[in-house]
N, C-alpha and C. Protein backbone atom coordinates (compact mmCIF):
# COMPACT_ATOMS: atom_id res chain seq x y z
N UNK A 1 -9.45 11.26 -14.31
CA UNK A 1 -8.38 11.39 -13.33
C UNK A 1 -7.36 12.38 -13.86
N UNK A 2 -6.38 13.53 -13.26
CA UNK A 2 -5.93 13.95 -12.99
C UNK A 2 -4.17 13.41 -13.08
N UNK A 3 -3.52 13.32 -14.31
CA UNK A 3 -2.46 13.04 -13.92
C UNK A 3 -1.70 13.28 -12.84
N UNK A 4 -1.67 14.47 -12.61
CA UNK A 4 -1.02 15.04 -11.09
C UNK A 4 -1.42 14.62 -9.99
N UNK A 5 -2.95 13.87 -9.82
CA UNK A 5 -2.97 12.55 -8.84
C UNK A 5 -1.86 11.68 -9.07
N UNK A 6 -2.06 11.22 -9.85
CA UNK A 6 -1.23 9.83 -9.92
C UNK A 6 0.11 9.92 -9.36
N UNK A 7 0.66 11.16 -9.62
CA UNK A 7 2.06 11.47 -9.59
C UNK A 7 2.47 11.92 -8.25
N UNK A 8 1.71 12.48 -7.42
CA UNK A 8 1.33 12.67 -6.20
C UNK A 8 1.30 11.91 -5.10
N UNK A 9 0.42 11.02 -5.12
CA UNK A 9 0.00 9.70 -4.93
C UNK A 9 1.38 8.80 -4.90
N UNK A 10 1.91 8.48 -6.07
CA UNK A 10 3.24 7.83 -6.34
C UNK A 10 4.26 8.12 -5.50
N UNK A 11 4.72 8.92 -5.81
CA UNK A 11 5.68 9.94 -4.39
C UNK A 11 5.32 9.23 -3.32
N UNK A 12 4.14 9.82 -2.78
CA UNK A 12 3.85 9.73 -0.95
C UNK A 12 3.47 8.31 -0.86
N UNK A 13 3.23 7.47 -1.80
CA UNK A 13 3.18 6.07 -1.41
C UNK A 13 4.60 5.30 -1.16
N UNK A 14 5.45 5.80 -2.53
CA UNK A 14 6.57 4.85 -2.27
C UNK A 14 7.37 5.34 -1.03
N UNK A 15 7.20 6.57 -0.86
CA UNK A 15 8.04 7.49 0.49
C UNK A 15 7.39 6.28 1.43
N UNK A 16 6.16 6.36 2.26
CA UNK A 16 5.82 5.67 3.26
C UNK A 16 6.34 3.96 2.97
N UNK A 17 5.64 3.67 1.98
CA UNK A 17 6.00 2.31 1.68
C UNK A 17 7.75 1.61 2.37
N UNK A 18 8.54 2.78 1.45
CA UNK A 18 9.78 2.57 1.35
C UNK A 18 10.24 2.58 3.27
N UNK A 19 9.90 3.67 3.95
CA UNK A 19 9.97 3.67 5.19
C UNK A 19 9.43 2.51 6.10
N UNK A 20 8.31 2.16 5.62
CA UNK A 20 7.62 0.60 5.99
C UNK A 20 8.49 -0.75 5.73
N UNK A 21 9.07 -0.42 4.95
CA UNK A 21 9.69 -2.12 4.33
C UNK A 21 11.26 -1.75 5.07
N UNK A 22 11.71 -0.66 5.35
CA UNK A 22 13.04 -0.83 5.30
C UNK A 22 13.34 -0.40 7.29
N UNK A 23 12.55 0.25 7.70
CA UNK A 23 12.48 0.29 9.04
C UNK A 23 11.59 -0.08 9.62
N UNK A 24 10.66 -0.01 9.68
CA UNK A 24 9.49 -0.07 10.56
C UNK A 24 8.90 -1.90 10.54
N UNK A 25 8.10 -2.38 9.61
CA UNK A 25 8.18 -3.74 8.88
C UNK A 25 9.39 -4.31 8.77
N UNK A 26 10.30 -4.74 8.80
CA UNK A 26 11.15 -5.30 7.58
C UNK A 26 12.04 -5.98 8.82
N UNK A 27 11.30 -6.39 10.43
CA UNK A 27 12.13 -7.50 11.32
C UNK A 27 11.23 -8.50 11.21
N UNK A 28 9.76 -7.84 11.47
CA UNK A 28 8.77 -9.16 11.57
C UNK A 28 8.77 -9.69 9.66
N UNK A 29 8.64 -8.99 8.96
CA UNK A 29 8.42 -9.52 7.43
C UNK A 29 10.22 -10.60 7.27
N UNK A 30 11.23 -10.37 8.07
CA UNK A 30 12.48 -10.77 8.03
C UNK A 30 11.97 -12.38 9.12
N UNK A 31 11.22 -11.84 10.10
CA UNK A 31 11.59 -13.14 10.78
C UNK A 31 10.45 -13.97 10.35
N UNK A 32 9.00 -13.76 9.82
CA UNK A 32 8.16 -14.72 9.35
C UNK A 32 8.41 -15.26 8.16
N UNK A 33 9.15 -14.66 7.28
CA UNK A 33 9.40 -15.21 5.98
C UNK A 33 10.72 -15.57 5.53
N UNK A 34 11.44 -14.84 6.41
CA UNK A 34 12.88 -14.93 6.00
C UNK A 34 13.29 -16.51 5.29
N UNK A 35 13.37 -17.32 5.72
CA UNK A 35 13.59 -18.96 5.48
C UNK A 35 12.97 -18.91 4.26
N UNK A 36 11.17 -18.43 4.51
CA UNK A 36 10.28 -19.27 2.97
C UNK A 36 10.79 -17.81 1.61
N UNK A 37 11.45 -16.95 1.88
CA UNK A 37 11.32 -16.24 1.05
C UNK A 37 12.99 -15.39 0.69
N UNK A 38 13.80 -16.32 1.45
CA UNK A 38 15.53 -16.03 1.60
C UNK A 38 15.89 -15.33 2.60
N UNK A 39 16.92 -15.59 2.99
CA UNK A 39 17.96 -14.78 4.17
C UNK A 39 18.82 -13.83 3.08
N UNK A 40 18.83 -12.45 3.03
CA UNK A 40 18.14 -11.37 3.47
C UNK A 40 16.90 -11.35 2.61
N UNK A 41 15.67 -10.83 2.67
CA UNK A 41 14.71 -10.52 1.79
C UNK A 41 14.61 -10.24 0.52
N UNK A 42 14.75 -10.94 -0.61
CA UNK A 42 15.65 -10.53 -2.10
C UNK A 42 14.52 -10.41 -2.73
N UNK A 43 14.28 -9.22 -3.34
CA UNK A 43 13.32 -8.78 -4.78
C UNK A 43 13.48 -9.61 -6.24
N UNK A 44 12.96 -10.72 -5.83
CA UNK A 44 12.55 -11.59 -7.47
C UNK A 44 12.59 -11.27 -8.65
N UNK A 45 11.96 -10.08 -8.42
CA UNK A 45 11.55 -9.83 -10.03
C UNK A 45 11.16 -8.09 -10.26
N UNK A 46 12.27 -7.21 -10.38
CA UNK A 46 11.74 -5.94 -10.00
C UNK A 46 10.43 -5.25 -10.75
N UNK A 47 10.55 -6.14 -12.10
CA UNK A 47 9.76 -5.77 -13.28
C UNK A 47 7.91 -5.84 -12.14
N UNK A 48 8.03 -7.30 -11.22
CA UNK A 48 6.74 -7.08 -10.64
C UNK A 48 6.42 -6.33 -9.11
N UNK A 49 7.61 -5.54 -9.14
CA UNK A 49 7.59 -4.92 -8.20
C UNK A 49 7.16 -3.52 -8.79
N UNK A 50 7.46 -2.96 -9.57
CA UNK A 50 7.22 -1.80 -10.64
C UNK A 50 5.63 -2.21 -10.95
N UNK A 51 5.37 -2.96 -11.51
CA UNK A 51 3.74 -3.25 -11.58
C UNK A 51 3.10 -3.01 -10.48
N UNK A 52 3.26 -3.97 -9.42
CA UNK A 52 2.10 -3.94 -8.50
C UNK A 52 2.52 -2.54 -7.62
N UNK A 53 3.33 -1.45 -7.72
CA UNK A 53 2.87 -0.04 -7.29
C UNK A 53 2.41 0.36 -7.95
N UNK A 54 2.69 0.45 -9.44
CA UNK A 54 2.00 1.44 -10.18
C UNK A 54 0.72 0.90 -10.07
N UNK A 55 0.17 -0.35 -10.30
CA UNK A 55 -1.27 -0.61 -10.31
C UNK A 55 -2.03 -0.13 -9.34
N UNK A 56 -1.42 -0.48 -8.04
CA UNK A 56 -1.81 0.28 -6.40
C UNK A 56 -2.66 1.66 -6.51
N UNK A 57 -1.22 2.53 -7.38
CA UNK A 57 -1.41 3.96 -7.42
C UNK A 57 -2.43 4.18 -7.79
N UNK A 58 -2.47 3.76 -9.43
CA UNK A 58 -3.45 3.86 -10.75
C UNK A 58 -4.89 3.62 -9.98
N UNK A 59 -5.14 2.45 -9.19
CA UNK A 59 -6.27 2.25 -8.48
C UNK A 59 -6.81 3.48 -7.65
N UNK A 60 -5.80 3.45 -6.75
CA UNK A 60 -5.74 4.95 -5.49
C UNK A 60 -6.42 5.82 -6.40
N UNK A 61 -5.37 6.43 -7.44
CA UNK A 61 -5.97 7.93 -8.23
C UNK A 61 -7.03 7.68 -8.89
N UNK A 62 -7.74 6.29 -9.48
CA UNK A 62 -8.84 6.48 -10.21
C UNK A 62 -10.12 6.59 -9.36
N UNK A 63 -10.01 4.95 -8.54
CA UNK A 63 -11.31 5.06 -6.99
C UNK A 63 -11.59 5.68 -6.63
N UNK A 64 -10.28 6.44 -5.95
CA UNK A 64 -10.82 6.94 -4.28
C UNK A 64 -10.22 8.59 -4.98
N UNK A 65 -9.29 8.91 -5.16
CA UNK A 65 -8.71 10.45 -5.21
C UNK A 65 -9.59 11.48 -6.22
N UNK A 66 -9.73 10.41 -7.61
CA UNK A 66 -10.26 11.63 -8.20
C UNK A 66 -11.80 11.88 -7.59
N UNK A 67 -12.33 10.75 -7.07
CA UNK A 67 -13.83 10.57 -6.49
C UNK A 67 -14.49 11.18 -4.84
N UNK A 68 -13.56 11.13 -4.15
CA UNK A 68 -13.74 11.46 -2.90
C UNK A 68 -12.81 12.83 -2.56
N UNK A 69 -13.43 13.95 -2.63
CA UNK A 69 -12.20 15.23 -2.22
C UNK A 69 -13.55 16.13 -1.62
N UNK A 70 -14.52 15.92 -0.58
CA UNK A 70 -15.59 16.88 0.08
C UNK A 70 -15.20 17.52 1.26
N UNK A 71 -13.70 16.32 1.90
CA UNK A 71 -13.33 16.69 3.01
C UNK A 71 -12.35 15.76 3.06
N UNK A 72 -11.09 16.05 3.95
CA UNK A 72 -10.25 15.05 4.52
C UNK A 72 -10.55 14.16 4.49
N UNK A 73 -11.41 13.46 5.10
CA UNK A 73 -11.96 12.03 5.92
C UNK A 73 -12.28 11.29 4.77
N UNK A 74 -13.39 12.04 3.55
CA UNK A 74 -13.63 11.12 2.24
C UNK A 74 -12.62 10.14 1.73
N UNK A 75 -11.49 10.41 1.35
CA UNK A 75 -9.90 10.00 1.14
C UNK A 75 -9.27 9.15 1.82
N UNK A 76 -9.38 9.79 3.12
CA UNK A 76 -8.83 8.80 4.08
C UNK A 76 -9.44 7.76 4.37
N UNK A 77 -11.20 7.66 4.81
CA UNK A 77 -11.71 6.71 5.13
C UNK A 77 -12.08 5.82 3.86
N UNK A 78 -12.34 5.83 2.40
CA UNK A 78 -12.52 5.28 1.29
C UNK A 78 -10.97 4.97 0.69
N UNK A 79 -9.54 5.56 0.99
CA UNK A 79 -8.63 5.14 0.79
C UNK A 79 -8.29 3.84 1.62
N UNK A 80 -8.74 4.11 2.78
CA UNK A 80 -8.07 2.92 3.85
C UNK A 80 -9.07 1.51 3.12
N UNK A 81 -10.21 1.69 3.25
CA UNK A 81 -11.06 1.05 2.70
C UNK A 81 -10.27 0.21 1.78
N UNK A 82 -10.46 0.77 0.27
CA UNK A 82 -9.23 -0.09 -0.57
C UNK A 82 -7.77 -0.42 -0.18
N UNK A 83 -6.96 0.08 0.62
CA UNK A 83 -6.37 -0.36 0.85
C UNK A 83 -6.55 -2.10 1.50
N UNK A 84 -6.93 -2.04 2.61
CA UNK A 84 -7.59 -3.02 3.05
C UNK A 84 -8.35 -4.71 2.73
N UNK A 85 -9.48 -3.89 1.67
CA UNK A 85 -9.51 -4.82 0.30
C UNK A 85 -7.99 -5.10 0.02
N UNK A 86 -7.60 -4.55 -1.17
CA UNK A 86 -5.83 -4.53 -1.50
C UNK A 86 -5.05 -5.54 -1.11
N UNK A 87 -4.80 -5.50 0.51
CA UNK A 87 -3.69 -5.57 0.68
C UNK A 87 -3.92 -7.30 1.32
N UNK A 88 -5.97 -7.25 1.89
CA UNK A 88 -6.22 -8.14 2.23
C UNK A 88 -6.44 -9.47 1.60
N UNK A 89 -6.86 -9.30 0.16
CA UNK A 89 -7.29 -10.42 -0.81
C UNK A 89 -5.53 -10.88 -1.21
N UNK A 90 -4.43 -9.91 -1.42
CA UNK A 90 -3.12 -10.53 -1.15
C UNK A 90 -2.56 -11.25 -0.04
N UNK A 91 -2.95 -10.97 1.07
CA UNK A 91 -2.55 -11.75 2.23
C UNK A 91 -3.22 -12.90 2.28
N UNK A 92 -4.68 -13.06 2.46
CA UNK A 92 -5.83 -14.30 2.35
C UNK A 92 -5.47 -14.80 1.65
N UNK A 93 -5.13 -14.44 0.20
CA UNK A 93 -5.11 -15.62 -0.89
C UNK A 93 -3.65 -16.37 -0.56
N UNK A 94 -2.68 -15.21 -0.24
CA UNK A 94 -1.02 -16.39 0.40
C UNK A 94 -1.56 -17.60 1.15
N UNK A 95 -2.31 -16.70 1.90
CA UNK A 95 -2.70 -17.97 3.33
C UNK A 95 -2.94 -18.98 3.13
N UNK A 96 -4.24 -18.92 1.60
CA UNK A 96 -4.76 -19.90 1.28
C UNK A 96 -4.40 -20.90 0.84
N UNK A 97 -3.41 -20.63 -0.11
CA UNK A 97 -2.11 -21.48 -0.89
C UNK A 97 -0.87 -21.98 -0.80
N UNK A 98 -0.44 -21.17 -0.18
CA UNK A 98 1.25 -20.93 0.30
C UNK A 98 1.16 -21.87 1.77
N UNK A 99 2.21 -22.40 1.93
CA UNK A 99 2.25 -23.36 3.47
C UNK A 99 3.10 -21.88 4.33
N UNK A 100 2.93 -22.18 5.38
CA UNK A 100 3.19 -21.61 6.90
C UNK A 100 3.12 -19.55 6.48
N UNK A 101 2.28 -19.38 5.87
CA UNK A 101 1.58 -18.05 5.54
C UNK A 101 1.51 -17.47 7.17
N UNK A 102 1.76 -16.22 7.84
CA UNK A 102 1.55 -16.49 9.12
C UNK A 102 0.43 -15.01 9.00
N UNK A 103 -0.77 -15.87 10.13
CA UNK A 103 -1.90 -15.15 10.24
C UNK A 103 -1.61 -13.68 10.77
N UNK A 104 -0.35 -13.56 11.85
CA UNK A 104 -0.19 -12.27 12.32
C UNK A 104 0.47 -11.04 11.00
N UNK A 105 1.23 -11.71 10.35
CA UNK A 105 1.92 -10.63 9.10
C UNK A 105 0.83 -10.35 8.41
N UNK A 106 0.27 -11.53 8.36
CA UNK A 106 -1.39 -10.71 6.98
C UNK A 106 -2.04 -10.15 7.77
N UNK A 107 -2.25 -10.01 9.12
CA UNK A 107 -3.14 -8.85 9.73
C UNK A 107 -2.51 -7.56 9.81
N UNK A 108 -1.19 -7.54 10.13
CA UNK A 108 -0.26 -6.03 9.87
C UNK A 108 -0.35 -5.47 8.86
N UNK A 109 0.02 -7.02 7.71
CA UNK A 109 0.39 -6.24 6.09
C UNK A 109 -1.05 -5.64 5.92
N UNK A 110 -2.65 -5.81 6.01
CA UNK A 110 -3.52 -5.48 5.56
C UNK A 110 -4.11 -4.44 6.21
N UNK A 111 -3.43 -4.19 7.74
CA UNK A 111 -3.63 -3.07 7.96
C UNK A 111 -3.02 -2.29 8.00
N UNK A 112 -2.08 -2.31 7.09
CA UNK A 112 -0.81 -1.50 6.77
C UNK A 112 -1.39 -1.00 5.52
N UNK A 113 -1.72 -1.91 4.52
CA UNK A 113 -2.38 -1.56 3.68
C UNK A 113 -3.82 -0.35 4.06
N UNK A 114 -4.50 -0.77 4.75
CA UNK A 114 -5.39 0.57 4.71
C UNK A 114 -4.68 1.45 5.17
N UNK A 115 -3.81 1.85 6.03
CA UNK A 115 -2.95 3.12 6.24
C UNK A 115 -2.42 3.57 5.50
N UNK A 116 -1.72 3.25 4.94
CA UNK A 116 -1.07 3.60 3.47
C UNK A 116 -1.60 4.38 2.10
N UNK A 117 -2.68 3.49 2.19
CA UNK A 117 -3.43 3.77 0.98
C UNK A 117 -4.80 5.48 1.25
N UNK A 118 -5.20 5.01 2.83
CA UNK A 118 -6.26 5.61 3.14
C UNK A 118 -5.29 7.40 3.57
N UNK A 119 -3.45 7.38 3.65
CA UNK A 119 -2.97 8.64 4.39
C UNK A 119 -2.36 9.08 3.57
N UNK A 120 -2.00 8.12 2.17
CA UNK A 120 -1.54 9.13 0.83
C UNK A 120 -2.69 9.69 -0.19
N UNK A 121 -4.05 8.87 0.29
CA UNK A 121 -5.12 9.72 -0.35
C UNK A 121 -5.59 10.93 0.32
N UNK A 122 -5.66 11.16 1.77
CA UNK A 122 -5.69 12.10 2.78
C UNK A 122 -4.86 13.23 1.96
N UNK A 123 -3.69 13.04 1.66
CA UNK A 123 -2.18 13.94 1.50
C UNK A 123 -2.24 14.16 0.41
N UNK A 124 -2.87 13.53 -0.56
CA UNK A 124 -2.95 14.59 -1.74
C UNK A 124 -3.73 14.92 -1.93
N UNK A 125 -5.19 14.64 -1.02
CA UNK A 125 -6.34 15.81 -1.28
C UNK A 125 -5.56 16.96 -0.52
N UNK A 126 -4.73 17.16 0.95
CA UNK A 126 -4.37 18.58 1.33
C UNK A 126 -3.80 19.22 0.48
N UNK A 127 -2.90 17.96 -0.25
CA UNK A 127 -1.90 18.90 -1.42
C UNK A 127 -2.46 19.62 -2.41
N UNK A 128 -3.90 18.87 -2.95
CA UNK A 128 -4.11 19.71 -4.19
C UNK A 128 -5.21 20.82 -3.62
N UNK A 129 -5.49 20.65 -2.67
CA UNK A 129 -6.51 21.87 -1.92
C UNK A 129 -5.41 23.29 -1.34
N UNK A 130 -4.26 22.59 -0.77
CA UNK A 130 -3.67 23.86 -0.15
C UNK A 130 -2.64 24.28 -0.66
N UNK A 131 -2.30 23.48 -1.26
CA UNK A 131 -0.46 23.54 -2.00
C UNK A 131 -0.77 23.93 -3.68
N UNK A 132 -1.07 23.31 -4.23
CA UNK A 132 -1.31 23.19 -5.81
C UNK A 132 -1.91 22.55 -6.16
């Protein structure tokens, strides 16, 4: 792998991410969890918030980025892929354990997760094909 994946990758994930959690996501993630998880949404523990992106990334750039670059679609469609996985074995396993887990947020969050994952691998194959 390519450090300059990783770093790439990092950027355009937390960019979207950050846009996801703070506009787009962040009424329904406010009104399904708000109660089980505090009024306003409070970050626990930033130390595992710093982990589970970088791990995200580290995954992204090793799987799918340094492996799939033949065409657009490789990236995107094998990024979404893991994402998916990803985002889904985190939602399922809440469900599984956690009381009033709600089935509609783990279908968003996991297909949020393949978007995410499958359009910042897309974006840095254009980047390192057309840009640098």
């Amino acid at each position: 792998m390519k450090i300059s994946y990783f770093f790439k990758a990092l950027v355009i994930f937390l960019l979207m991410d950050f846009i996801w959690l703070n506009y787009i996501g962040k009424s329904w993630y406010q009104h399904y969890y708000g109660e089980f998880l505090g009024q306003p949404l409070m970050i626990q523990s930033w130390y595992a918030v710093i982990i589970s992106y970088l791990l995200i990334v580290i995954g992204l750039s090793i799987f799918i980025i340094s492996n799939y670059n033949k065409s657009f679609l490789e990236p995107l469609l094998y990024g979404g892929l893991y994402g998916v996985c990803l985002y889904g074995v985190f939602n399922y396993t809440n469900m599984a354990i956690l009381p009033n887990w709600n089935i509609f947020i783990s279908i968003i969050d996991t297909l949020w997760g393949g978007f995410v994952c499958g359009v910042t691998a897309m974006l840095v194959y254009f980047i390192n094909k057309y840009v640098f």
